[in-house]
N, C-alpha and C. Protein backbone atom coordinates (compact mmCIF):
# COMPACT_ATOMS: atom_id res chain seq x y z
N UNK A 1 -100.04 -35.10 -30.34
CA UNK A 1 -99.89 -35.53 -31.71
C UNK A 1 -98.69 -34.84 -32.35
N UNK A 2 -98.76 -33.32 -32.27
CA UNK A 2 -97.39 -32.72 -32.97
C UNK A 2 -96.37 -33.60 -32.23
N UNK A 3 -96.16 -33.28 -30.85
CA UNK A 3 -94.71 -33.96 -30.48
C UNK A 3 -94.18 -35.19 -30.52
N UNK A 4 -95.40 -36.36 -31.06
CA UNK A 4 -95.29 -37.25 -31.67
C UNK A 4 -94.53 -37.09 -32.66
N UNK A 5 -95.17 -36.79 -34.11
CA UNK A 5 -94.61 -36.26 -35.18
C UNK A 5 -93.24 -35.76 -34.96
N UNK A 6 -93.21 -34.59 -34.11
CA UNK A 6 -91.38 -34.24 -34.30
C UNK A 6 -90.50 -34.99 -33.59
N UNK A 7 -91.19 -36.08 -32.74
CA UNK A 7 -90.43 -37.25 -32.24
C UNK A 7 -90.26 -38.61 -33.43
N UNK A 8 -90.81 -38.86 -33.94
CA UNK A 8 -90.78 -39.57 -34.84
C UNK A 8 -89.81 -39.16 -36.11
N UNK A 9 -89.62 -37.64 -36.62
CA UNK A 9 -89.43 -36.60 -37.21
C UNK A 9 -87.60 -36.78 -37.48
N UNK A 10 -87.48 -36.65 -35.66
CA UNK A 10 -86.11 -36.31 -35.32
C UNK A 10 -85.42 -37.94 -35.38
N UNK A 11 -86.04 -39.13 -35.22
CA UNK A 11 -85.56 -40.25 -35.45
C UNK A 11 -85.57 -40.63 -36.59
N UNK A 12 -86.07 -39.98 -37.81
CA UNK A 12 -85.95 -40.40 -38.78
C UNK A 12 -84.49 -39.60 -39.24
N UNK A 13 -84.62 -38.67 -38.78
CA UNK A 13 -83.24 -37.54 -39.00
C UNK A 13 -82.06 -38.50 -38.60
N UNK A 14 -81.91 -38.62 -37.39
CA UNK A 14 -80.59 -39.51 -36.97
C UNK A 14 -80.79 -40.78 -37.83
N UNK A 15 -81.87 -41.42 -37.92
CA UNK A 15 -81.55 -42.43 -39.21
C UNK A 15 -80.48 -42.56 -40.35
N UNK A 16 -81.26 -41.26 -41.05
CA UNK A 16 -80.60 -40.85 -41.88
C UNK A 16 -79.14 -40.34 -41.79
N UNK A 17 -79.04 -39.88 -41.18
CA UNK A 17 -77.55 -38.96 -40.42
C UNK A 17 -77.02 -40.13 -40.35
N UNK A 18 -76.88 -41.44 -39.43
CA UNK A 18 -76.27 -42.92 -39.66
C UNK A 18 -76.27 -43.09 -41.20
N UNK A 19 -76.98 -43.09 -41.91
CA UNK A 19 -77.04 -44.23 -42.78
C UNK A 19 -75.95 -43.36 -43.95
N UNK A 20 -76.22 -41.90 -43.46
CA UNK A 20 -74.88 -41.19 -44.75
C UNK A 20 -73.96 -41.15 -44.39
N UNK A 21 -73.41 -41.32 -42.55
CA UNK A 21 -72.41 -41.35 -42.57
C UNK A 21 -71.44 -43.01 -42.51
N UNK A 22 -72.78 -43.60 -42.15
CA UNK A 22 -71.72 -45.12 -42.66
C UNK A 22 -71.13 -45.81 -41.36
N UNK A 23 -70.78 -45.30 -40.00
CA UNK A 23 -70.34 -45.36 -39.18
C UNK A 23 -71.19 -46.19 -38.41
N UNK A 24 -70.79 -47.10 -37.76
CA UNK A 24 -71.91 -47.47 -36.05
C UNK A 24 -71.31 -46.89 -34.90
N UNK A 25 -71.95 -46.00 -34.67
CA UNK A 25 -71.67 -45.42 -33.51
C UNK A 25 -72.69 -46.06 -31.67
N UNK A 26 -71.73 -45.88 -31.00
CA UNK A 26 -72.68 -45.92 -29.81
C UNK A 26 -73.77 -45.01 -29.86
N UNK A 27 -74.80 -45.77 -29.15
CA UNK A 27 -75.81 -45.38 -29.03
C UNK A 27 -76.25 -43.98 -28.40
N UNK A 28 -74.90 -43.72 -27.42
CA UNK A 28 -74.70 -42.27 -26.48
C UNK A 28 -74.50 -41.08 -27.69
N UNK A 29 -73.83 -41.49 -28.60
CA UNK A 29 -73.59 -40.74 -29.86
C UNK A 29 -74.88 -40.77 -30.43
N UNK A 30 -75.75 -41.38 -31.20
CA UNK A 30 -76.98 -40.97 -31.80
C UNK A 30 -77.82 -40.56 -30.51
N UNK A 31 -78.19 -40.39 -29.65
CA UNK A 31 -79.07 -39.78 -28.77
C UNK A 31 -77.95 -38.33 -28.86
N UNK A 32 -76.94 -38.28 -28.70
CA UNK A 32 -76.57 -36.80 -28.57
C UNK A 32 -76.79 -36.02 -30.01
N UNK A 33 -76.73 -36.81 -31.10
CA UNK A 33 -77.35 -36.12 -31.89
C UNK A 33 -79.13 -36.02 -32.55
N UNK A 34 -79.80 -37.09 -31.63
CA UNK A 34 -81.17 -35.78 -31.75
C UNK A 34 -81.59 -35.32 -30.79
N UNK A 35 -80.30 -35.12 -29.65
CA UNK A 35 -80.54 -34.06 -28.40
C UNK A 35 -80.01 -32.73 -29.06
N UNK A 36 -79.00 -32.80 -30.14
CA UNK A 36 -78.79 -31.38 -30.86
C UNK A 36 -79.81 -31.06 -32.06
N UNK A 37 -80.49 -31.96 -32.74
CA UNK A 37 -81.10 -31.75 -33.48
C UNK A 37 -82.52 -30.97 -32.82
N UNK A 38 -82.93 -31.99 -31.52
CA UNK A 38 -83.95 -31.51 -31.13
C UNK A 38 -84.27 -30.00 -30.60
N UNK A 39 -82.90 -29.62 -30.19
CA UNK A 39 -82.42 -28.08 -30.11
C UNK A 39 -82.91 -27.23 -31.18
N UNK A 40 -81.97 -27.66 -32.12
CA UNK A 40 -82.40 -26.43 -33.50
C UNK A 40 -83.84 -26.97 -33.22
N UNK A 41 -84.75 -27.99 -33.74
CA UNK A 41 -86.16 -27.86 -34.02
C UNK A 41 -86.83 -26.92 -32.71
N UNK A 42 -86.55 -27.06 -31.43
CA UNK A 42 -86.96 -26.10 -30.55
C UNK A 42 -86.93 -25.02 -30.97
N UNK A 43 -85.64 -23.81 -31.08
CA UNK A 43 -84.99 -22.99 -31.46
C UNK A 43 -85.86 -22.76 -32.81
N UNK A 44 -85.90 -23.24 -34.02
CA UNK A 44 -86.78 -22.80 -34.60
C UNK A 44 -88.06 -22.54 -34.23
N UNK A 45 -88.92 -23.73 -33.73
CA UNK A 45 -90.34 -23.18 -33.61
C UNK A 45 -90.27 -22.22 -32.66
N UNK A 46 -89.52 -22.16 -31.62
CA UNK A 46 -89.70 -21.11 -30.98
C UNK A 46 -89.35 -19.46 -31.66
N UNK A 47 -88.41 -19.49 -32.58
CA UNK A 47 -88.47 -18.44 -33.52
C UNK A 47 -89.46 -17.98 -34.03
N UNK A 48 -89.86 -18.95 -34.84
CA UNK A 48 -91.80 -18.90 -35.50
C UNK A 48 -92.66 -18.46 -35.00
N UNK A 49 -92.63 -18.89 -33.83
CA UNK A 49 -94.07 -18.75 -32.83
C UNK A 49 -93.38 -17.11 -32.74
N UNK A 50 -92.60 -16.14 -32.24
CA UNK A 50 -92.03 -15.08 -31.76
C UNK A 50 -92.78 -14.42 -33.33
N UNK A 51 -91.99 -14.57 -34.08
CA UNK A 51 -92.04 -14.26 -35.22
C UNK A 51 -93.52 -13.80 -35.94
N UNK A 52 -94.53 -15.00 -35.52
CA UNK A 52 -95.62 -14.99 -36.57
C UNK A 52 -96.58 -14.23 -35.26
N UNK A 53 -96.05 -13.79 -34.08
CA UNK A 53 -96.84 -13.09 -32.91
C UNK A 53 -96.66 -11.47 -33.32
N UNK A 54 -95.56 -11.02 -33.65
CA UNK A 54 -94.72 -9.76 -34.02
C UNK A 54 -95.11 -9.58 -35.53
N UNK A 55 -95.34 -10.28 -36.11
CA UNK A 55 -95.06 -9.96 -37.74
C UNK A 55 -93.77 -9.62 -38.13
N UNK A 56 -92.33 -10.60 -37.60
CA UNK A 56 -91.57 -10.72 -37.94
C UNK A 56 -91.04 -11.47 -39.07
N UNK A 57 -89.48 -11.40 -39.35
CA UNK A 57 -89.00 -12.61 -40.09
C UNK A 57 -88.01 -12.83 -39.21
N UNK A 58 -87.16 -14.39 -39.38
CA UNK A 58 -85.98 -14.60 -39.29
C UNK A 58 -84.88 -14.71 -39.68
N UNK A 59 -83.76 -14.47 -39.35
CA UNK A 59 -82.40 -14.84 -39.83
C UNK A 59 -81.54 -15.68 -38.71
N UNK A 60 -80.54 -16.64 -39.29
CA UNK A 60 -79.88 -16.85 -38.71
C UNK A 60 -77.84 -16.12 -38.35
N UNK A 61 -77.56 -15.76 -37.32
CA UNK A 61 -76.77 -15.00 -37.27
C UNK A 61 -75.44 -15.87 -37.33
N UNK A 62 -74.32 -15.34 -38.18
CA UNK A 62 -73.24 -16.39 -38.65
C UNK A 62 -72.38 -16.25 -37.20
N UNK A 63 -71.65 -17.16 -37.72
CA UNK A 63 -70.60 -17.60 -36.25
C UNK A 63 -69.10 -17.29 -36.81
N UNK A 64 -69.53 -15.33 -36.85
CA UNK A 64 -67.93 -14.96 -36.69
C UNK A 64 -68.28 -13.98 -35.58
N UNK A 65 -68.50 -13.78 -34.58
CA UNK A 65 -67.85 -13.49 -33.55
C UNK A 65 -68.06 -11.93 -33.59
N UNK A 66 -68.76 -11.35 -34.19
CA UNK A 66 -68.68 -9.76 -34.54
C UNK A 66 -69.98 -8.87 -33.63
N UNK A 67 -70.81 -9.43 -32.76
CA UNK A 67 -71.90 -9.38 -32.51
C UNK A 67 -71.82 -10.15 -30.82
N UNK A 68 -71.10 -10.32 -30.80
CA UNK A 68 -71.12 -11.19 -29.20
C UNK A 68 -70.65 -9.90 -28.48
N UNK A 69 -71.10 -9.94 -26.96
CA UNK A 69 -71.59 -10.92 -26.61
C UNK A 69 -73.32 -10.99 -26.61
N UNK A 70 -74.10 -9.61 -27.63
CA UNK A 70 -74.80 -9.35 -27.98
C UNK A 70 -75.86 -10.46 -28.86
N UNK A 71 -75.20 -10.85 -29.33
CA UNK A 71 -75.95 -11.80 -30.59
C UNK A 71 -74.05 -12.75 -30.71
N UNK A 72 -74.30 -14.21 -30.70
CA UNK A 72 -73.23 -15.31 -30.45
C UNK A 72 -73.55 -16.20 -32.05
N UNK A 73 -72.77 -16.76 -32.63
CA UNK A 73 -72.97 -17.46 -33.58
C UNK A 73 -74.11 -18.25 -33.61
N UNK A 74 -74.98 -18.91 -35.00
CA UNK A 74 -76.09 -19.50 -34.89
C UNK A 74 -77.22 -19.55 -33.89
N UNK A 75 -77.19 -18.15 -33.12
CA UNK A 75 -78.41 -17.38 -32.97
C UNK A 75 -79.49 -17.32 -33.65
N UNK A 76 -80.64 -17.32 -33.44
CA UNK A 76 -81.57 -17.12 -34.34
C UNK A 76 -82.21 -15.37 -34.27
N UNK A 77 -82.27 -14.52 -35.19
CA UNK A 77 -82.99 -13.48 -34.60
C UNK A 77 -84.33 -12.89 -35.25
N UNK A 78 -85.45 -12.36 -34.61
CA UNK A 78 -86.47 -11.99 -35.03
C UNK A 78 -86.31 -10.47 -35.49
N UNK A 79 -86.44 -9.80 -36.72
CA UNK A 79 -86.19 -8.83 -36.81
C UNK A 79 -87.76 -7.95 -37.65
N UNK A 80 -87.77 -7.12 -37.48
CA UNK A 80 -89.28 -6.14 -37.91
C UNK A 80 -89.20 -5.06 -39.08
N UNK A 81 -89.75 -5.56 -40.20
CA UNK A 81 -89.43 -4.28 -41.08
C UNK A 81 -89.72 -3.05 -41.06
N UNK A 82 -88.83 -1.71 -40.79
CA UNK A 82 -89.27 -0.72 -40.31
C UNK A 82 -89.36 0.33 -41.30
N UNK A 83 -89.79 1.32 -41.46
CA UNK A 83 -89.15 2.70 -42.62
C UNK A 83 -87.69 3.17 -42.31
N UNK A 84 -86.77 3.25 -42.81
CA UNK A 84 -85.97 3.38 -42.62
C UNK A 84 -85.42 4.84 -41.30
N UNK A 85 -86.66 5.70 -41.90
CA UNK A 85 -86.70 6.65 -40.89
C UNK A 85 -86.92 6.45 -39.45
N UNK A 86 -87.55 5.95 -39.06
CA UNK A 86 -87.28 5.04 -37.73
C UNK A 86 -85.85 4.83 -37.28
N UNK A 87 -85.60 4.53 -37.42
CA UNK A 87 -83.97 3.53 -37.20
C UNK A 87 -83.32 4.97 -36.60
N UNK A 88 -82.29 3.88 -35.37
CA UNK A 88 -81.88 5.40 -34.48
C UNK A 88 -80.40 4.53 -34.42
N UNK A 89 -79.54 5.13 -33.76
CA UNK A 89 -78.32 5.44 -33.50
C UNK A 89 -78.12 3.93 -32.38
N UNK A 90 -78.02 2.94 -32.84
CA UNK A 90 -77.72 1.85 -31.30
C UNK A 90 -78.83 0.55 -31.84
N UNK A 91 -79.53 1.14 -33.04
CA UNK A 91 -80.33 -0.04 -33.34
C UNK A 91 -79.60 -1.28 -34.30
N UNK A 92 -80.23 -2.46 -33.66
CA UNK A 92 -79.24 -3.32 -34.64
C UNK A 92 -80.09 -3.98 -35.61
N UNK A 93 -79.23 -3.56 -36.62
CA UNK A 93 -80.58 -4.21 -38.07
C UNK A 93 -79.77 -5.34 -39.04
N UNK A 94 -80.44 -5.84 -39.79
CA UNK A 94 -80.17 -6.85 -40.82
C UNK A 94 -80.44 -6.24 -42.35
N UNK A 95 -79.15 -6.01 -43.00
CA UNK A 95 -79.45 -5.49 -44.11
C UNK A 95 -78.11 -6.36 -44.83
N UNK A 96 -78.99 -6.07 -46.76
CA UNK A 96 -78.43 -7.03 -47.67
C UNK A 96 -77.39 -6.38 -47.90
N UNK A 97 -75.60 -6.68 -48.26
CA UNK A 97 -74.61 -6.80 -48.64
C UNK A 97 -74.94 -7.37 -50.27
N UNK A 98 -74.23 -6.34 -51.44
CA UNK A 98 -74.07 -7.15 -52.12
C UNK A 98 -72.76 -7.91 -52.56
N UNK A 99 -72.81 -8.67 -53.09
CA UNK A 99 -71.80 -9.89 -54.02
C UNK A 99 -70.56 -8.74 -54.54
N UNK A 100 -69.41 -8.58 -54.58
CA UNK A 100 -68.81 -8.05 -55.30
C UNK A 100 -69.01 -8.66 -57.06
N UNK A 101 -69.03 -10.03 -56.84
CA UNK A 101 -69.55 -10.77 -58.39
C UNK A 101 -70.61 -10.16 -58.94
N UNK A 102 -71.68 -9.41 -58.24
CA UNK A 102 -72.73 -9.03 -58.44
C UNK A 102 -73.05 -7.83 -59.38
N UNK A 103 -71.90 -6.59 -59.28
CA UNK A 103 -71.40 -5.50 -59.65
C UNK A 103 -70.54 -5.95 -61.26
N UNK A 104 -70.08 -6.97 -60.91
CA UNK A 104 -68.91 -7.27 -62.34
C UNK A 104 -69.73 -8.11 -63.25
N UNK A 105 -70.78 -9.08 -62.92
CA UNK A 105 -71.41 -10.24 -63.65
C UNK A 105 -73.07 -9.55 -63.72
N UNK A 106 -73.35 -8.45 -63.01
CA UNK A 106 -74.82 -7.02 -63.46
C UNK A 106 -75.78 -8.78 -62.73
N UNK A 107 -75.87 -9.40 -61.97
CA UNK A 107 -76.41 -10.50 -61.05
C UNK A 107 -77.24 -9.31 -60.19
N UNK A 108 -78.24 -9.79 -59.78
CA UNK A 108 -78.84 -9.34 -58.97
C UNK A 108 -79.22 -10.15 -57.71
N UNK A 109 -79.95 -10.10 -56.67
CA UNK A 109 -80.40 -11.19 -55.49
C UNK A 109 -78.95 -11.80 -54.85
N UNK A 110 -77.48 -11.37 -55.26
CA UNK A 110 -76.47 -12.24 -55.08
C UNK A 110 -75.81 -11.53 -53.72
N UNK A 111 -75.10 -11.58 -52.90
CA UNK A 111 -74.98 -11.15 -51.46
C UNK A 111 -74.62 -11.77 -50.49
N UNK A 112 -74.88 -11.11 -48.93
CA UNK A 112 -74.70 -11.53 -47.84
C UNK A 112 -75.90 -10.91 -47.00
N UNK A 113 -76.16 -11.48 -46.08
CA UNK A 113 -77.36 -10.18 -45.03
C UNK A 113 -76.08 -10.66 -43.59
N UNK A 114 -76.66 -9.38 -43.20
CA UNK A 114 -75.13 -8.79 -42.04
C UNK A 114 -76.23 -7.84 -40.88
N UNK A 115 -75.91 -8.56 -40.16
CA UNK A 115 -76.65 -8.14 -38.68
C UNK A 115 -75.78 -7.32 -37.90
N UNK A 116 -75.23 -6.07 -38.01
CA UNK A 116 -74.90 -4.99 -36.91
C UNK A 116 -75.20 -4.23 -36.32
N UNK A 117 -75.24 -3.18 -35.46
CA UNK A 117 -75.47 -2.01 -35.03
C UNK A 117 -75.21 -1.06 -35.76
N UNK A 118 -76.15 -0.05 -35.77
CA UNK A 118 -76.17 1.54 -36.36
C UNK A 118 -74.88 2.00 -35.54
N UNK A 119 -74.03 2.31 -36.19
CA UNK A 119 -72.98 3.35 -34.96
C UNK A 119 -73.23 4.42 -35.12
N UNK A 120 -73.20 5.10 -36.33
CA UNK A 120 -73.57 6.37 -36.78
C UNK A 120 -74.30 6.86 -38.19
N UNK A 121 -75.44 7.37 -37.77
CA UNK A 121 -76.27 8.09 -38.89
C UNK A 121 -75.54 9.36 -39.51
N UNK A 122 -75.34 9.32 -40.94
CA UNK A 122 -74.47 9.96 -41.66
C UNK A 122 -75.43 11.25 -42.29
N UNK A 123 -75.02 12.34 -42.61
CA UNK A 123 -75.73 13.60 -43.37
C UNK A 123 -76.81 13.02 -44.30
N UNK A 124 -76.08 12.46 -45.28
CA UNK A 124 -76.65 11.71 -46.28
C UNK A 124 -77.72 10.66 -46.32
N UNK A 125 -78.13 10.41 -44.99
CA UNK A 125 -79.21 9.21 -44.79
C UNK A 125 -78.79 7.97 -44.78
N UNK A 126 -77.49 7.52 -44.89
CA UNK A 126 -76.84 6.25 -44.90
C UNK A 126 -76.57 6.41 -43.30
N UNK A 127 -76.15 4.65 -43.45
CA UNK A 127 -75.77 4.17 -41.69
C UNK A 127 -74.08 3.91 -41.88
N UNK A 128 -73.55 4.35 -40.58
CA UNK A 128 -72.23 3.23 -40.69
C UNK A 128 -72.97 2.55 -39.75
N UNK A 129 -71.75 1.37 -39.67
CA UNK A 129 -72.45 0.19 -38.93
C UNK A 129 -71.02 -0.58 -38.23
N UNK A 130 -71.55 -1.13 -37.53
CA UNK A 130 -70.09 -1.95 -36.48
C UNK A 130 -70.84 -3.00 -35.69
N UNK A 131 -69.98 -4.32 -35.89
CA UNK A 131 -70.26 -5.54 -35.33
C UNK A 131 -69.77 -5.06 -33.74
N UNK A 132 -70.58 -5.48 -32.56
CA UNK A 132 -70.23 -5.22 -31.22
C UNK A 132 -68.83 -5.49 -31.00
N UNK A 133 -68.44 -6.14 -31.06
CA UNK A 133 -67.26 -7.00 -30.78
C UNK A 133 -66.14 -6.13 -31.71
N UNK A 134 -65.95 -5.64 -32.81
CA UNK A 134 -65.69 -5.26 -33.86
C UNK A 134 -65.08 -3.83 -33.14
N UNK A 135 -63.10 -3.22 -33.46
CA UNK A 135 -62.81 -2.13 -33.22
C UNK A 135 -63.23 -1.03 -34.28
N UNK A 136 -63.22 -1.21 -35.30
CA UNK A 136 -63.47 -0.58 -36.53
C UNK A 136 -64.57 -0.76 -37.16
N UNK A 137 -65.59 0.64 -37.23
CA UNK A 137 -66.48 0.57 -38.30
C UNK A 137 -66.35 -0.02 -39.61
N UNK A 138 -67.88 -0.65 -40.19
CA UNK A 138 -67.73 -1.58 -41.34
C UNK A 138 -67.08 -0.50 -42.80
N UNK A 139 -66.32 -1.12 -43.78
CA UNK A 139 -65.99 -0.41 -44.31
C UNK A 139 -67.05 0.46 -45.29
N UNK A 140 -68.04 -0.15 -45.69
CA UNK A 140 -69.08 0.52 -46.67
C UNK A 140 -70.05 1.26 -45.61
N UNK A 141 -70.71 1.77 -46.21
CA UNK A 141 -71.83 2.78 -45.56
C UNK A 141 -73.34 1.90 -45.77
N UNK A 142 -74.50 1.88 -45.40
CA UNK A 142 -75.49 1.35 -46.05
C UNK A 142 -76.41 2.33 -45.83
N UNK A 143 -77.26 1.85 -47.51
CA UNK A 143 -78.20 2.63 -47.50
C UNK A 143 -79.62 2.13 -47.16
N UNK A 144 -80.04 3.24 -47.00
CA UNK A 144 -81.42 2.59 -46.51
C UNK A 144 -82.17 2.10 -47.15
N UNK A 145 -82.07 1.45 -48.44
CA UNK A 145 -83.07 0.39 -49.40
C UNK A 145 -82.26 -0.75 -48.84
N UNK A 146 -81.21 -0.76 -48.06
CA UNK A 146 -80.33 -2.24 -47.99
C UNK A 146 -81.17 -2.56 -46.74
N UNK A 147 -81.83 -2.15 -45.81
CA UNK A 147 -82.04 -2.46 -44.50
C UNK A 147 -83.44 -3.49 -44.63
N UNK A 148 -83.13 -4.50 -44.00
CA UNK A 148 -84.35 -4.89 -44.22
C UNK A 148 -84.92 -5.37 -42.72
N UNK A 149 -84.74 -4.75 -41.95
CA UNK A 149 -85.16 -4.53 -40.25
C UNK A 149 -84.37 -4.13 -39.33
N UNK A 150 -85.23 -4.10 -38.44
CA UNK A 150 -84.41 -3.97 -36.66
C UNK A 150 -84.91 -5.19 -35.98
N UNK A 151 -83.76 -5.48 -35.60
CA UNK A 151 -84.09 -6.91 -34.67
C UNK A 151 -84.69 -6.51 -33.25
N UNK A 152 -85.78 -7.67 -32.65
CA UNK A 152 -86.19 -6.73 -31.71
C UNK A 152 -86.10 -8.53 -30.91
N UNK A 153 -85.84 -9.23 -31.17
CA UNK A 153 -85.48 -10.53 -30.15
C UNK A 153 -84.63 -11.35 -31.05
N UNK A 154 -84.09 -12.22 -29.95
CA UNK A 154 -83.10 -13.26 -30.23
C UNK A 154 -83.38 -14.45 -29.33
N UNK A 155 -82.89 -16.02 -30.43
CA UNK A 155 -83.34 -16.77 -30.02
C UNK A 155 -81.68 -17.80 -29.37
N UNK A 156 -81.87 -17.93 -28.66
CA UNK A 156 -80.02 -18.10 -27.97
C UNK A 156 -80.32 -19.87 -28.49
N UNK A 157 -79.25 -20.31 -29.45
CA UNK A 157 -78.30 -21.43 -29.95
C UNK A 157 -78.46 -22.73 -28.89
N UNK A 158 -77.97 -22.36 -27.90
CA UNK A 158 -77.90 -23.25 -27.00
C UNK A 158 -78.67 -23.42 -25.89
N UNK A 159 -79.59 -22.39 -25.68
CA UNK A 159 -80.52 -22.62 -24.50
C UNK A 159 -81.78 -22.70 -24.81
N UNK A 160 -82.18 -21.65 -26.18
CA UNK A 160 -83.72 -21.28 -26.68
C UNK A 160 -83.86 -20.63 -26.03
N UNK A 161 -83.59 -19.77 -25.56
CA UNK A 161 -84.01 -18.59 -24.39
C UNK A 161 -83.91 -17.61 -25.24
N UNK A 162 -85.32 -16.76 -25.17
CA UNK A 162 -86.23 -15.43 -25.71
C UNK A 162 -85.44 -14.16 -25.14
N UNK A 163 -84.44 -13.75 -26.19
CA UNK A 163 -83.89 -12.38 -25.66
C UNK A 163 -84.78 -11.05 -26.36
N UNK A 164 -85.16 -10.21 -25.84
CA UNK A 164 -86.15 -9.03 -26.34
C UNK A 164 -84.45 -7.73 -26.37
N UNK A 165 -84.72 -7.21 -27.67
CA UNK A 165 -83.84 -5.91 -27.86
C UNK A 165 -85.27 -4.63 -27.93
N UNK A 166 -84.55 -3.31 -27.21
CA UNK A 166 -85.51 -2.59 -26.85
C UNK A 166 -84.32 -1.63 -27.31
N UNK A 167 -84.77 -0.27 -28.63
CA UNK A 167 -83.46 0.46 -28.62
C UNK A 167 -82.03 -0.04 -29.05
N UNK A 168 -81.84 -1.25 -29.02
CA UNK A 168 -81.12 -2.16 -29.62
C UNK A 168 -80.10 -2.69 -28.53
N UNK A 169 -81.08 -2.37 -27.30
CA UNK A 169 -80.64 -3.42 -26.30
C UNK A 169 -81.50 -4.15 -25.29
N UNK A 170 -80.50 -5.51 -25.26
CA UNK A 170 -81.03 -6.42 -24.96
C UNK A 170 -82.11 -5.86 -23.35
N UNK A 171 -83.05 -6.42 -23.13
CA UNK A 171 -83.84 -5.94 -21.63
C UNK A 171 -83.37 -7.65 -20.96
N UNK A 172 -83.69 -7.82 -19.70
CA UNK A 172 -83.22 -9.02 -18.93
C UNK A 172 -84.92 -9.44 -19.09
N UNK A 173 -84.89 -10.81 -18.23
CA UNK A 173 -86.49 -11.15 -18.54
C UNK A 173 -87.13 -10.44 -17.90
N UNK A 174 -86.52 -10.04 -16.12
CA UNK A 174 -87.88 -9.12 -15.66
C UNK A 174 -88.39 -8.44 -16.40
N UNK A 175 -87.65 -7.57 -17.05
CA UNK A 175 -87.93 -6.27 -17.36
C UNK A 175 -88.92 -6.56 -18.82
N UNK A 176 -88.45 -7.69 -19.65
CA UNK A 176 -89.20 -7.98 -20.64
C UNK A 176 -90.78 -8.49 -20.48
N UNK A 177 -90.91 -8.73 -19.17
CA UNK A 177 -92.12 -8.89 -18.56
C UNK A 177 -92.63 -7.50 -18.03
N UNK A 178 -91.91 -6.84 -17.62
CA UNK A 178 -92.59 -5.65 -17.37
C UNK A 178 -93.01 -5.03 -18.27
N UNK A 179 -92.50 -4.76 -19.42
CA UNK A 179 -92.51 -3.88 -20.57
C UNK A 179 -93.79 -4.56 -21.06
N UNK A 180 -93.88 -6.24 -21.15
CA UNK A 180 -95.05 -6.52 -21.43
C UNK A 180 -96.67 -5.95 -20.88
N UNK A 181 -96.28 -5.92 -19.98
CA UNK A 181 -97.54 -5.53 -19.06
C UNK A 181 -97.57 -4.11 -19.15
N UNK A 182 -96.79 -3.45 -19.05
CA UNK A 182 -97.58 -2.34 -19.46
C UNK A 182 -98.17 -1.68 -20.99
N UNK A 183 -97.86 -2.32 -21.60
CA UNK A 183 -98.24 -1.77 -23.20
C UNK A 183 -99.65 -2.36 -23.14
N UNK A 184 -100.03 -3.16 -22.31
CA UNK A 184 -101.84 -3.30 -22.28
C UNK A 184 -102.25 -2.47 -21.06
């Protein structure tokens, strides 16, 4: 019955997708697009399901390149809200950026959320932070009311394949199977 529904779901999508863009396309063209659509809907529920198992949330990770080959554009990742005290040196977390508008116009909720690695824990209890890919630490420091997790899986864009971060690195599947089995 569900996969009914998200079959029915995803043809109403390409419907629509035709009918705004106006075009008749071959038919090879609308099947390739709810073979991509049907992706993200995978890719999400499979987020969810990760997510609502963990008592996670999600984000989706932007497609600049700062995080590969670690985390790749429109990634999905599951991340865990932790105390900030937790958080170690290699962990990669999702914390809010604010708006520079935000500071000049006294706005609040206004921002970015930015998925990097801890590079270094500072005297002061702040993180620097650095995109993998990235030669230079980020220029601001964050504090620890900005953090709002550690990612502990990722959901890969193009395959849906379940990446587990352990320490704030990735484990391969054996091993994510092993790790499973022994914590019972």
């Amino acid at each position: 019955m569900a996969r009914a529904l998200l079959l029915s779901g995803l043809f109403a999508v390409s419907l629509l997708v035709h009918a705004i863009d106006g075009t008749d396309r071959p038919s090879a063209n609308v099947a390739g697009s709810n073979l991509a659509i049907s992706a993200q809907a995978v890719q999400l529920t499979t987020a969810r399901h990760v997510a609502s198992l963990i008592g996670g949330r999600i984000a989706r990770v932007a497609d600049t390149g700062s995080m590969e080959p670690q985390l790749t554009g429109r990634d999905l990742v599951i991340f865990i809200e932790v105390g900030a005290t937790k958080l170690r040196k290699g962990d990669i977390i999702v914390y809010h950026k604010d708006s520079p508008l935000s500071h000049l116009f006294h706005v609040r909720g206004t921002g970015v959320f930015i998925c990097h690695r801890i590079f270094r824990i500072r005297l002061d209890g702040s993180f620097e932070t650095r995109g993998d890919a990235n030669v230079a630490p980020d220029s601001s420091h964050v504090q620890r009311s900005q953090v709002l997790g550690v990612v502990r899986y990722a959901i890969d864009s193009k395959t849906g394949a379940v990446r587990e971060f352990v320490d704030g690195k990735h484990m391969p599947p054996s091993m994510t199977a092993l790790a499973s089995t022994q914590d019972h």
